[in-house]
Protein backbone atom coordinates (compact mmCIF):
# COMPACT_ATOMS: atom_id res chain seq x y z
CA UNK A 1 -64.08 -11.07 -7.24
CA UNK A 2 -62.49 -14.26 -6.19
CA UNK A 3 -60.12 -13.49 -9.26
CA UNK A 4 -59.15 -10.82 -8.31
CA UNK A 5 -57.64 -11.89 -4.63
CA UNK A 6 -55.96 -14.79 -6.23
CA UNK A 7 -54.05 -12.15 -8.57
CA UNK A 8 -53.41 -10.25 -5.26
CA UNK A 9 -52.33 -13.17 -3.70
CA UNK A 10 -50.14 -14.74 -6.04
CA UNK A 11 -48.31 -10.90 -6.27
CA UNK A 12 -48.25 -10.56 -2.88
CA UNK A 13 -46.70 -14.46 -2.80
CA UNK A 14 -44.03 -13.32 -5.66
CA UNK A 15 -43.25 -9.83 -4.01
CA UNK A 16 -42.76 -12.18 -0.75
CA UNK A 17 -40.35 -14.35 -2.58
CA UNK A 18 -38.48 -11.37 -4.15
CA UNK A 19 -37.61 -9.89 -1.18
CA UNK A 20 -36.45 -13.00 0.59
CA UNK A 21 -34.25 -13.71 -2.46
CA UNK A 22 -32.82 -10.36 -1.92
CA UNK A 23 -32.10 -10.63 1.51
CA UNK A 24 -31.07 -13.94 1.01
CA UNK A 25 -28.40 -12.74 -1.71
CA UNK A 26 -27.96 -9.91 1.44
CA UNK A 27 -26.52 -12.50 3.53
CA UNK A 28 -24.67 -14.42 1.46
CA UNK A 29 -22.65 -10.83 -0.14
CA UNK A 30 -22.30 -10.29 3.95
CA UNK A 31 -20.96 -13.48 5.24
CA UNK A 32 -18.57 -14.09 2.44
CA UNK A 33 -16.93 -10.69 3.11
CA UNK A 34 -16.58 -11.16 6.46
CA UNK A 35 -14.70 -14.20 5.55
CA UNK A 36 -12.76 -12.44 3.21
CA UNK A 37 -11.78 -9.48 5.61
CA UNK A 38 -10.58 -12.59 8.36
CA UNK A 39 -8.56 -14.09 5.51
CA UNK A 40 -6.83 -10.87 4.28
CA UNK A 41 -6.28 -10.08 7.61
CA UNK A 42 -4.37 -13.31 8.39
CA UNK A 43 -2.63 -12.75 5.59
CA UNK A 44 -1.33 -9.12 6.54
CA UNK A 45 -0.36 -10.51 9.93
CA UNK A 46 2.06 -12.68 8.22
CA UNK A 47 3.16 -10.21 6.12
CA UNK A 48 3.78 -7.93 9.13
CA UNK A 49 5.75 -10.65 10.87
CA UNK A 50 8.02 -11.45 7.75
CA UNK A 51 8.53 -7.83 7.68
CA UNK A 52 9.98 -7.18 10.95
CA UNK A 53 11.87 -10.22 11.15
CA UNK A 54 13.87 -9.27 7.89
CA UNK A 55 14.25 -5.43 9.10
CA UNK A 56 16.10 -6.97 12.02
CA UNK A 57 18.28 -9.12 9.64
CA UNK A 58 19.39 -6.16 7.78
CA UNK A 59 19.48 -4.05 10.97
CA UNK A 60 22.09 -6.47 12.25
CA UNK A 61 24.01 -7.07 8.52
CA UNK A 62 24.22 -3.17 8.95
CA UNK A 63 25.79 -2.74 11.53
CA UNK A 64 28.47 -5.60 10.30
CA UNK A 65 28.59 -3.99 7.26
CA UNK A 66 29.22 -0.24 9.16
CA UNK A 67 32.14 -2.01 11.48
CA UNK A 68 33.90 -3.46 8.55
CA UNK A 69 33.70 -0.48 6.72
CA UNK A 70 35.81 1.63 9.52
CA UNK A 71 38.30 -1.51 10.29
CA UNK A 72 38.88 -1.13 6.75
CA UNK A 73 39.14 2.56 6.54
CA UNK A 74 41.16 2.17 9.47
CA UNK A 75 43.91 0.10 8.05
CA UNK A 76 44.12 2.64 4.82
């Protein structure tokens, strides 16, 4: 008999551990994409910000580029 609940112990022990590696390995898979999601984020931010600061670039060289166009179609 005593057998017997130290076999039921020891599963009950290893079916303990188990699931506390699993929801250990839970946590882990969870924090690091947070992490991930904060970093791409950043990153897309930047992206966003090197994006609208060339779109005004070319916004401006096209309207140069429109002006010189009729000064020279002007002259012709």
């Amino acid at each position: 008999m005593k057998r017997r609940k130290k076999r039921k112990n020891l599963f009950r022990y290893i079916y303990i551990l188990f699931v506390l590696l699993l929801v250990f390995f839970l946590v882990v898979i969870l924090a690091s994409s947070i992490i991930r999601y904060k970093v791409n984020l950043n990153e897309l931010n930047q992206v966003k910000k090197q994006y609208e600061e060339l779109k005004g670039k070319y916004e401006k060289n096209l309207i140069i580029y429109e002006k010189l166009k009729m000064l020279r179609e002007g002259r012709k």
